[in-house]
Protein backbone atom coordinates (compact mmCIF):
# COMPACT_ATOMS: atom_id res chain seq x y z
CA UNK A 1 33.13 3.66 0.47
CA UNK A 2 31.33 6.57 1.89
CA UNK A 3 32.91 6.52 5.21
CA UNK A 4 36.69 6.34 3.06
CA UNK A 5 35.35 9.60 1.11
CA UNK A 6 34.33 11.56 4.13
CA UNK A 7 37.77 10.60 5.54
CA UNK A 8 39.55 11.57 3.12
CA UNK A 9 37.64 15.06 2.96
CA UNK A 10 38.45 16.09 6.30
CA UNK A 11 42.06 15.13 5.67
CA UNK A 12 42.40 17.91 2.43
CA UNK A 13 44.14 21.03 3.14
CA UNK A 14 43.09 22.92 -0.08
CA UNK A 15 39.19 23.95 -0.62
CA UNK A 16 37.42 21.35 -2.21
CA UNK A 17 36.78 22.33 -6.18
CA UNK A 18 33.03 22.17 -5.85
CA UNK A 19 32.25 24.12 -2.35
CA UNK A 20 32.41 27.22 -3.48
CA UNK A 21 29.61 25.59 -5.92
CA UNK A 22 27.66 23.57 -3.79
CA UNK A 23 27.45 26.52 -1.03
CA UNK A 24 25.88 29.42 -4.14
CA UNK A 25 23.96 27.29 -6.17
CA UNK A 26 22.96 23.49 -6.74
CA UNK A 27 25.26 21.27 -8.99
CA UNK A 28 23.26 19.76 -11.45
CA UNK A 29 24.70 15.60 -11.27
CA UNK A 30 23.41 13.49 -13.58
CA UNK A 31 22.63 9.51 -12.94
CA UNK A 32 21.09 6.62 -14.24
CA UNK A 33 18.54 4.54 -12.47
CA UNK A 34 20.20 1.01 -11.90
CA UNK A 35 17.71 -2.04 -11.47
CA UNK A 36 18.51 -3.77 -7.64
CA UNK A 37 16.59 -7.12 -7.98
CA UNK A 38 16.78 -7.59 -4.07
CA UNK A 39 14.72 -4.26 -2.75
CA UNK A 40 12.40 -5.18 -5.81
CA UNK A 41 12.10 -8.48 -4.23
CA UNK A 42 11.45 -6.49 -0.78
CA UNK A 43 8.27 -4.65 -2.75
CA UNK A 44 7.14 -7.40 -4.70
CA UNK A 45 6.60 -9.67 -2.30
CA UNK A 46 3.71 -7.44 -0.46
CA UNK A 47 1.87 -7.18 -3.69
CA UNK A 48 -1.34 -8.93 -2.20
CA UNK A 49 -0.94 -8.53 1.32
CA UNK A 50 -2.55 -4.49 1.61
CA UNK A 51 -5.69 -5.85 -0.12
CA UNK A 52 -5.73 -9.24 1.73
CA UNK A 53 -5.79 -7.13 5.28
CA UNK A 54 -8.37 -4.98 4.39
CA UNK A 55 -10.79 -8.03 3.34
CA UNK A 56 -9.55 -9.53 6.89
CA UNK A 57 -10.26 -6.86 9.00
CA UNK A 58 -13.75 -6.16 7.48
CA UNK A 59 -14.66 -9.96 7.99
CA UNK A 60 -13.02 -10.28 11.52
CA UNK A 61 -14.83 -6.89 12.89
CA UNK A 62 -18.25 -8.64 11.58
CA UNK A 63 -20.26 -9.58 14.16
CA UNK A 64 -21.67 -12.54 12.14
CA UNK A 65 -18.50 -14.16 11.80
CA UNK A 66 -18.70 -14.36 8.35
CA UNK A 67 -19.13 -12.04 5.27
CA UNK A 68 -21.42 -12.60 2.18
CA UNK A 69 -19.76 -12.25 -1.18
CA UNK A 70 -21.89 -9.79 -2.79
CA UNK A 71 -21.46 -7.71 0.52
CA UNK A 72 -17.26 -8.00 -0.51
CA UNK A 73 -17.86 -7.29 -4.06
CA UNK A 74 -18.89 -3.64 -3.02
CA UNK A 75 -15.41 -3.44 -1.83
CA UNK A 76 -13.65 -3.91 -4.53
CA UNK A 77 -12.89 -0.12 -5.61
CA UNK A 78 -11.01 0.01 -2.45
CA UNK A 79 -8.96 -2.90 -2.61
CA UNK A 80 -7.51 -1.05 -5.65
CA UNK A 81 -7.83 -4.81 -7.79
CA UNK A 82 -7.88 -5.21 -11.35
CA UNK A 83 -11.74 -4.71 -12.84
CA UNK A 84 -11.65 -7.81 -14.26
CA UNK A 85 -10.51 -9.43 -10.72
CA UNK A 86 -13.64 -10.53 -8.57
CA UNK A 87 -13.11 -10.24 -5.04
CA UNK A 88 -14.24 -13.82 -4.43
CA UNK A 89 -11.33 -15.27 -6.80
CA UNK A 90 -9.13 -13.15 -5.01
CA UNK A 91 -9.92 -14.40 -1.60
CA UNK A 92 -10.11 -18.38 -2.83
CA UNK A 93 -6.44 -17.80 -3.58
CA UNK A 94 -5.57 -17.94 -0.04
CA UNK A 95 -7.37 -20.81 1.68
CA UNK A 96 -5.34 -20.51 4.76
CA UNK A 97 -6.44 -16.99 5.73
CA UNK A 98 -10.07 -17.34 4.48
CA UNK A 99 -12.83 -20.19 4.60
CA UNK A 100 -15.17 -20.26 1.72
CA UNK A 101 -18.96 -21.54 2.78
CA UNK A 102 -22.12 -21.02 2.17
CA UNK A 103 -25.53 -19.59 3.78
CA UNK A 104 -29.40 -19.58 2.40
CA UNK A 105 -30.61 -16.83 0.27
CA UNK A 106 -33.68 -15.96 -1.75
CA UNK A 107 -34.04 -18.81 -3.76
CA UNK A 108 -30.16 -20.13 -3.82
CA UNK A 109 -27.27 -20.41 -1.40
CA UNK A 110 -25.48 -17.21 -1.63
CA UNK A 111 -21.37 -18.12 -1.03
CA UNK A 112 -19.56 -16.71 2.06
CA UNK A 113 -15.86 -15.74 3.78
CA UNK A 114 -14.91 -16.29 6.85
CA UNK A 115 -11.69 -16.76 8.47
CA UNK A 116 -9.28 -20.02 8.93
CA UNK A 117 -8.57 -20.68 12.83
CA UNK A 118 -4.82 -19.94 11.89
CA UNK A 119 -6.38 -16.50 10.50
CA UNK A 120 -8.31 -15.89 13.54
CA UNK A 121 -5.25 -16.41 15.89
CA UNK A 122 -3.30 -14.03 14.10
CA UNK A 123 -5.26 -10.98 13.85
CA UNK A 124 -5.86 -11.53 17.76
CA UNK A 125 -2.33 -11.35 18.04
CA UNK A 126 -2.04 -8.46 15.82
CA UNK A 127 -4.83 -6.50 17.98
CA UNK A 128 -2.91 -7.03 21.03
CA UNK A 129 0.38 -5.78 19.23
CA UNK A 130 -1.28 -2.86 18.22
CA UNK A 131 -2.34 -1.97 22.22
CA UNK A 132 1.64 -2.22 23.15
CA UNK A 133 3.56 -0.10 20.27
CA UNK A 134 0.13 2.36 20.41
CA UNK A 135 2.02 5.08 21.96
CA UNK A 136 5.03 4.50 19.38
CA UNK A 137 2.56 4.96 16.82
CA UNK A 138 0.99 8.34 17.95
CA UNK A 139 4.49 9.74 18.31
CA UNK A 140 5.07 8.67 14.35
CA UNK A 141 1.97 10.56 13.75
CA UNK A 142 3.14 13.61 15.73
CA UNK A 143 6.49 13.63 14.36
CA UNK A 144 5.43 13.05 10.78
CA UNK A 145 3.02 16.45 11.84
CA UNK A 146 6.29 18.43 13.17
CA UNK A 147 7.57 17.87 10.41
CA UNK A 148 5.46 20.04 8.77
CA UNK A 149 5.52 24.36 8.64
CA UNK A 150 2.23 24.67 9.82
CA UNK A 151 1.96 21.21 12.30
CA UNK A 152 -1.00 20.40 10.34
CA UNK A 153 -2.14 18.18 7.52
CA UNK A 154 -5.13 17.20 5.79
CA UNK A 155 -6.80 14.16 6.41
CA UNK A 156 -6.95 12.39 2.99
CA UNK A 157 -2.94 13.63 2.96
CA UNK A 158 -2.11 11.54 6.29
CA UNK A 159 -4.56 8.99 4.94
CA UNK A 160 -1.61 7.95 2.08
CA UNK A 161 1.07 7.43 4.65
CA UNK A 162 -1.49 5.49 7.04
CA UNK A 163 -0.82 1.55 5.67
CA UNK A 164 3.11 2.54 5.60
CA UNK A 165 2.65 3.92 9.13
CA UNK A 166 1.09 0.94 10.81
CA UNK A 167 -2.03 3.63 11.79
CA UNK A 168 -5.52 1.52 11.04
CA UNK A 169 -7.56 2.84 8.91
CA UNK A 170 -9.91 4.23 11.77
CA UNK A 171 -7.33 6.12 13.24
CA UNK A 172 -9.14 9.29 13.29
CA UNK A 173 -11.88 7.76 15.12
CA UNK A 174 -10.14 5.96 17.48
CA UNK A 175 -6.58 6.84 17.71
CA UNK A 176 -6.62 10.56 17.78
CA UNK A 177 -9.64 11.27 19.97
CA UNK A 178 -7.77 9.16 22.61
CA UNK A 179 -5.09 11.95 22.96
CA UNK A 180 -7.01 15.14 22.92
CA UNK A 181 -3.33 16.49 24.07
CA UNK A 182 -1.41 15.78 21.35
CA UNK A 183 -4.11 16.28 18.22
CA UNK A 184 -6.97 17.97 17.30
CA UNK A 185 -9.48 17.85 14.22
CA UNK A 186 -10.26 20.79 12.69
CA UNK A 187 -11.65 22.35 9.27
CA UNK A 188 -10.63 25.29 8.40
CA UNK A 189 -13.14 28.25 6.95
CA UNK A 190 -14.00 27.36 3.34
CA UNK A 191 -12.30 24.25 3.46
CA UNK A 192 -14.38 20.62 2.73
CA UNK A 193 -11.42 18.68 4.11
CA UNK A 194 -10.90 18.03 7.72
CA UNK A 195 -7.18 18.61 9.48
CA UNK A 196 -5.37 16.86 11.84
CA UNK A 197 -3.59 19.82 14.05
CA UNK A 198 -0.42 19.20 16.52
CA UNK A 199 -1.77 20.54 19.48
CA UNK A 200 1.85 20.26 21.76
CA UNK A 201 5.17 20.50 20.59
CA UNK A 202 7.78 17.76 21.93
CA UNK A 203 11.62 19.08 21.79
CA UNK A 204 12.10 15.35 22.70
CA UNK A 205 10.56 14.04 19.37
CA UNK A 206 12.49 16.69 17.38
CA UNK A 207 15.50 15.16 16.50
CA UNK A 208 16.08 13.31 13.29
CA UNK A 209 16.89 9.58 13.13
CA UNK A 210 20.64 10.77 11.62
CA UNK A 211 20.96 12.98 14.71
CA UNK A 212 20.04 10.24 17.13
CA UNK A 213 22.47 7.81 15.39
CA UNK A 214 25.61 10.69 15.45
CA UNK A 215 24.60 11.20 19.67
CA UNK A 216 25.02 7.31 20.04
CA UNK A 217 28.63 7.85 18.60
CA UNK A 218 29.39 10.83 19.70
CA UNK A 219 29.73 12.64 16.73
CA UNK A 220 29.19 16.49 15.98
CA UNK A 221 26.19 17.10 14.38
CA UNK A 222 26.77 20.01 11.89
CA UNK A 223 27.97 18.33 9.23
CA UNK A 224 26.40 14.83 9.08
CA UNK A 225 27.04 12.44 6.56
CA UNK A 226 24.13 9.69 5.38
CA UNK A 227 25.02 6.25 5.23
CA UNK A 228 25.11 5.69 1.57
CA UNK A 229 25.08 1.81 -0.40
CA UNK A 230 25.52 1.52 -4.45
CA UNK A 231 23.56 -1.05 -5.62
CA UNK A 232 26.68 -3.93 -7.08
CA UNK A 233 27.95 -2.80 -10.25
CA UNK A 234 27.40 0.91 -9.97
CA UNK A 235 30.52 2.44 -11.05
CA UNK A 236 30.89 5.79 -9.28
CA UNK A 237 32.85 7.51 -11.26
CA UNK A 238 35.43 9.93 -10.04
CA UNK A 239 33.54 13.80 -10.67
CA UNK A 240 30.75 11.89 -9.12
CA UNK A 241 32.79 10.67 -5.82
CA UNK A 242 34.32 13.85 -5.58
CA UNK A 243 30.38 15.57 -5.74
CA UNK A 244 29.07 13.59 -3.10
CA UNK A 245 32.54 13.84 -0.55
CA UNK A 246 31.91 17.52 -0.72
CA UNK A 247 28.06 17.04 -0.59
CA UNK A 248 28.17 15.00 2.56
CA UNK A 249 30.28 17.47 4.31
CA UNK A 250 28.13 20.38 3.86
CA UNK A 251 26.30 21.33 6.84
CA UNK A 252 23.38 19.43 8.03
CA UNK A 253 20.04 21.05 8.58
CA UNK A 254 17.15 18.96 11.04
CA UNK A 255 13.82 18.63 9.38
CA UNK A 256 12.51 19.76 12.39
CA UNK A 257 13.86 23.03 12.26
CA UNK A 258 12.91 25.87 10.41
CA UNK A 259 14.52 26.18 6.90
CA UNK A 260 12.82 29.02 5.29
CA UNK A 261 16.20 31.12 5.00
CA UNK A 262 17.88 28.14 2.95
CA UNK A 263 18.00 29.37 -0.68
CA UNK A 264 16.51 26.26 -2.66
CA UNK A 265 18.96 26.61 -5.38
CA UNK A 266 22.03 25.22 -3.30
CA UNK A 267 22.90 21.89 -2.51
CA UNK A 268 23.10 23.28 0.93
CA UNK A 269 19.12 23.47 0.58
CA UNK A 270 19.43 19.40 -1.12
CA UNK A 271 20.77 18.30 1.82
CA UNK A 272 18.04 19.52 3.81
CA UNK A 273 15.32 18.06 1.45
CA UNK A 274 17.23 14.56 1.41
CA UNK A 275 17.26 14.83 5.71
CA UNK A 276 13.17 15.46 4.95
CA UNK A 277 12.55 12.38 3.39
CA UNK A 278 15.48 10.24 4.84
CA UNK A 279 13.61 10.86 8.31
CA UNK A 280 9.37 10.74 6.91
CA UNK A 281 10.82 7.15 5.46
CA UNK A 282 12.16 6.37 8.98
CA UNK A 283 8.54 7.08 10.12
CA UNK A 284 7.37 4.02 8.21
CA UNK A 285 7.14 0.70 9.26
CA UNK A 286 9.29 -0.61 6.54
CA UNK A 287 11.48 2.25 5.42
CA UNK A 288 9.52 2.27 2.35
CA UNK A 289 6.58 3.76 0.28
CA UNK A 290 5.09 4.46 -2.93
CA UNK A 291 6.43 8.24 -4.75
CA UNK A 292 2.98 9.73 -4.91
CA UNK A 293 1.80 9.06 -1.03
CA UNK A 294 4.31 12.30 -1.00
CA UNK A 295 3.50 14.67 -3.80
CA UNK A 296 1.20 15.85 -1.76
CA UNK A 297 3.58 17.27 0.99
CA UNK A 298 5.34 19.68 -0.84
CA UNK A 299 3.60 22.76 0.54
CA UNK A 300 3.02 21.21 3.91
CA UNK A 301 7.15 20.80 4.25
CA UNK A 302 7.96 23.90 2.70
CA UNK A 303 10.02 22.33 -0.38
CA UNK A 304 10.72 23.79 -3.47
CA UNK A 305 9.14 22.14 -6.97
CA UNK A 306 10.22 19.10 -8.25
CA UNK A 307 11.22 18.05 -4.75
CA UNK A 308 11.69 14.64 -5.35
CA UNK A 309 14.07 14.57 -7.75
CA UNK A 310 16.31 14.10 -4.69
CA UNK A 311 15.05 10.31 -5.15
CA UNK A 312 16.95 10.34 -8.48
CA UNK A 313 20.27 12.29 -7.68
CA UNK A 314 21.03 10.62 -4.47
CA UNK A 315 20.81 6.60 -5.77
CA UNK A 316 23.24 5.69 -2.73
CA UNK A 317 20.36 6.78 0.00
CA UNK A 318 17.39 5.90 -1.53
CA UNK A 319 16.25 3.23 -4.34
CA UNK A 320 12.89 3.75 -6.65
CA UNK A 321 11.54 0.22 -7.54
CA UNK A 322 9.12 0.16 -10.10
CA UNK A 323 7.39 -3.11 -9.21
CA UNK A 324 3.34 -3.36 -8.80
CA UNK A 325 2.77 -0.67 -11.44
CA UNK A 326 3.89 2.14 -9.54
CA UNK A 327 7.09 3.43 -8.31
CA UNK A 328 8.27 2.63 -4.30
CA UNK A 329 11.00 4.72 -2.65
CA UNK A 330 13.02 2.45 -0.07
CA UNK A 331 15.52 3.46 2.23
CA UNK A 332 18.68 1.75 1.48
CA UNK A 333 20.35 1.99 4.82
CA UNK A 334 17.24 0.20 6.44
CA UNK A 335 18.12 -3.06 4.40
CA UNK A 336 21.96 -3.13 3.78
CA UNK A 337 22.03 -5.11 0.83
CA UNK A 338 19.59 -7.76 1.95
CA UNK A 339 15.71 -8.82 1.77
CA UNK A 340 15.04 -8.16 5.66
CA UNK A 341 14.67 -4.84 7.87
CA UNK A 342 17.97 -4.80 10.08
CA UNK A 343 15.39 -3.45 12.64
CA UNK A 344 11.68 -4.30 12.46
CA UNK A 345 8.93 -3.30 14.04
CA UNK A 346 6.48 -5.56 15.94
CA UNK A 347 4.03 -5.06 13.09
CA UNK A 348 6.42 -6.12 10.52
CA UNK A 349 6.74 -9.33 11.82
CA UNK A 350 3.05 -9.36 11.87
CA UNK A 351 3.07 -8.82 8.24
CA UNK A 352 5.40 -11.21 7.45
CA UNK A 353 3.79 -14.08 9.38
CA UNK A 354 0.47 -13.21 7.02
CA UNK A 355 2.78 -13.38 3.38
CA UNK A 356 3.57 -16.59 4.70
CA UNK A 357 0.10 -17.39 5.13
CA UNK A 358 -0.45 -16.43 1.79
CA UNK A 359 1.76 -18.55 0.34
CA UNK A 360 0.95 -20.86 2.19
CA UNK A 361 -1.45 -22.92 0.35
CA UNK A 362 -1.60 -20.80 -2.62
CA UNK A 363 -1.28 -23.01 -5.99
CA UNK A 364 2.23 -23.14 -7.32
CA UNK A 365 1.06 -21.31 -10.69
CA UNK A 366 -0.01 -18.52 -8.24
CA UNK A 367 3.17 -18.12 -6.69
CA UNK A 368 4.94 -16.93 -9.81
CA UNK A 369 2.40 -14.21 -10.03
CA UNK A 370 0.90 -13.99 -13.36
CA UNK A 371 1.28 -10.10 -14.69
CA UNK A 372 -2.37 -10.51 -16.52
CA UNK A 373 -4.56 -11.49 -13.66
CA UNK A 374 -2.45 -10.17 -10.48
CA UNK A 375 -0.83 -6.95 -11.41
CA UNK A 376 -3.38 -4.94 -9.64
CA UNK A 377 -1.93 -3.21 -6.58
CA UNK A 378 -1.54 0.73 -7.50
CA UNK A 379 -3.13 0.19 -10.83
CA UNK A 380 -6.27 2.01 -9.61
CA UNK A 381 -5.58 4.17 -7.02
CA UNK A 382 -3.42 5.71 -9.22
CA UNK A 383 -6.10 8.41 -9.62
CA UNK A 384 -7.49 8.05 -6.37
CA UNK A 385 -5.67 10.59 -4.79
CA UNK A 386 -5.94 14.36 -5.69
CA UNK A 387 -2.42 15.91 -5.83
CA UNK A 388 -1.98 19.93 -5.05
CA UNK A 389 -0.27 21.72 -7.14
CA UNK A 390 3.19 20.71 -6.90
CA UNK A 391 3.84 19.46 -10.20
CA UNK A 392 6.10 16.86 -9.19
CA UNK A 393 4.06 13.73 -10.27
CA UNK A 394 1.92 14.59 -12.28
CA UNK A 395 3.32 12.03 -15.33
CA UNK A 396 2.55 9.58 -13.26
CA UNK A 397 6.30 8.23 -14.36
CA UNK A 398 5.41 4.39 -14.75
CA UNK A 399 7.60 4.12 -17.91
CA UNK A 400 10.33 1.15 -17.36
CA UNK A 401 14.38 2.34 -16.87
CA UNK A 402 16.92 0.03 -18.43
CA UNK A 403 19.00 -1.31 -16.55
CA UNK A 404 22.29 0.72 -17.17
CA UNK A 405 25.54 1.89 -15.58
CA UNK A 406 25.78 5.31 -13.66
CA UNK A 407 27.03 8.18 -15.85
CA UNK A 408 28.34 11.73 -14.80
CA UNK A 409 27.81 14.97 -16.05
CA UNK A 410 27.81 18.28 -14.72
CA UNK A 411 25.56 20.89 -15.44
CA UNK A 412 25.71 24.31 -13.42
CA UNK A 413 21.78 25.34 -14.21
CA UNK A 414 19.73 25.01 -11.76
CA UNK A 415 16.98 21.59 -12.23
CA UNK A 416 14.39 23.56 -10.02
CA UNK A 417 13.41 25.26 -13.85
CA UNK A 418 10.57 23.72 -16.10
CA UNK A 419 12.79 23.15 -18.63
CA UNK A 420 15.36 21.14 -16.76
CA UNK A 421 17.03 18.03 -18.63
CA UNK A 422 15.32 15.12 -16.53
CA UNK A 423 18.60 13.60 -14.38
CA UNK A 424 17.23 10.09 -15.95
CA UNK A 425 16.07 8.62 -18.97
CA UNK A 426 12.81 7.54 -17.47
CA UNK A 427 10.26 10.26 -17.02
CA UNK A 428 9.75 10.69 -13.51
CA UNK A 429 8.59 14.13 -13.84
């Protein structure tokens, strides 16, 4: 439908009615979330698998071969689990990943973790896929740093965007030391937190994933248009289409370039804040990640408050699930309407192949997921993370949507004020 709208753009003779608009100030579209049960599928079904790695990779770097529970239990803060979840019930629900047994203690046998032969072979596979994409995983890291207005970024910042990534979480002990050419750590003068500098600039690395794409078919890359995909049942209505056919054919800025003359009001200024993310959510392994790993990046990429309302206004590009307690922002090109990554990454697979692990052997009252027991990812680290001051998240935004057909209205005041009409009924804020 997209491709039809641009189309039909380029074929008008008159000025478009909103132009004019779009080009002074930012046209103010409203929309309504609308619930896609497939890309909450795609979320959902890593709801144990970011706690169930770290457990693995502690117990497979052990020397011992095995891990004590008590020595787990100290984990459990960063596992992010439910308080009244023990980390040994947790790990007994996967008996094909990890082997529960026991070892002599003072005055009792103390019960241990160690992992299944199937386990075992995986991760070895997994450490040898991690050798080969290496290098595509430091030029992630160094785009994701280009990216940036001062080719910097703080540790803890990075540190959100690691798991989604593919970047272990020793990365600035291993990785980045490795390439002295590329990164340096530094801390700044009165600043606790340590920095991860880009040291080189790359001209190659500096083009977006929507330039690359418009090269491959030899299209002119001023005015790019995203590949867009309503979620079944939307019902665009016609102010709406006629928004977004102008929209798309406003010029395209890179997110590699520098767009400190763009006047944030415009939607000329949108487009460049939708390139932003539509390129940092190419950077992940699965086109995905969770709204506040980004709050923090609103300084560091130069983007006007409230930036992420672009999440909201552009429902075609991107899709905010709010599965696991906590609301994901996926890339709707990446899937095209199914449950599976038309490209994936060597590490995705890897993934995968553990889920089905998981499932495995897990007890068929398990597999439903029971909401009391197993709601737990992003329940806790909810207020792990300090956010600057951005004021973009700060709600937290965790309240359910209904699930409800698009509507339309425009408003011509600007939604960068405080006292801006939220776009949707849900409080993102």
């Amino acid at each position: 439908m997209v491709w039809w709208i641009i189309q039909q753009s380029q074929r008008r003779r008159h000025p478009l009615p909103f132009m004019m608009e779009q080009r002074m100030s930012l046209v103010n579209v409203k929309l309504k979330w609308v619930k896609d049960r497939i890309l909450d599928s795609v979320v959902a079904r890593e709801r144990y698998l970011r706690p169930m790695l770290h457990l693995l990779e502690h117990i497979s770097s052990d020397p011992r071969g095995y891990v004590p529970a008590y020595e787990l239990s100290r984990r459990h803060r960063q596992l992010s689990l439910a308080n009244r979840l023990k980390v040994a019930i947790f790990l007994r629900r996967f008996p094909a990943i990890f082997r529960e047994s026991s070892a002599p203690g003072a005055g009792k046998r103390i019960p241990c973790f160690a992992l299944t032969d199937d386990a075992l072979c995986l991760r070895r596979q997994e450490l040898q896929i991690l050798h080969h994409v290496e290098m595509d995983l430091v030029d992630r890291l160094r785009r994701l740093l280009m990216l940036t207005t001062g080719r910097t970024l703080p540790l803890h910042t990075v540190d959100q965007l690691r798991w989604d990534m593919g970047l272990q979480p020793d990365y600035h002990r291993t990785l980045v030391p490795r390439y002295p050419h590329f990164f340096d750590l530094v801390q700044p003068p009165g600043d606790e937190r340590i920095w991860i500098k880009l040291v080189s600039w790359d001209d190659r690395l500096a083009v977006s994933e929507l330039q690359r794409a418009a090269r491959e078919q030899h299209e002119d890359g001023k005015c790019l248009a995203f590949p867009v995909r309503f979620t079944r049942g939307y019902g665009l209505k016609k102010k709406c289409m006629a928004w977004l056919q102008e929209w798309q054919t406003l010029s395209y800025t890179s997110p590699y370039s520098d767009a400190s003359g763009l006047d944030p009001r415009t939607d000329v200024s949108e487009k460049r804040i939708v390139g932003v993310f539509h390129e940092l959510l190419h950077l992940t392994l699965g086109k995905k990640t969770e709204r506040r790993n980004v709050s923090n990046l609103r300084k560091p990429l130069g983007l006007p408050q409230k930036f992420t309302k672009v999440f909201e206004r552009h429902p075609g590009i991107f899709y905010i699930s709010q599965k696991l307690g906590t609301q994901t922002v996926v890339l709707k090109e990446a899937y095209c309407g199914g449950r599976d990554l038309l490209i994936k990454h060597p590490l995705v697979e890897i993934r995968e192949r553990y889920v089905a692990m998981m499932r495995a052997r897990m007890p068929t009252t398990e597999r439903r997921a029971p909401r009391k027991e197993m709601e737990m990812v992003g329940l806790r680290t909810r207020d792990t993370h300090t956010m600057d001051a951005d004021q973009d998240d700060n709600s937290g935004g965790h309240t359910s949507m209904e699930e409800s057909s698009e509507i339309c209205d425009f408003n011509y005041d600007s939604f960068l004020e405080d006292d801006f009409d939220e776009v949707i009924d849900a409080p993102f804020s």
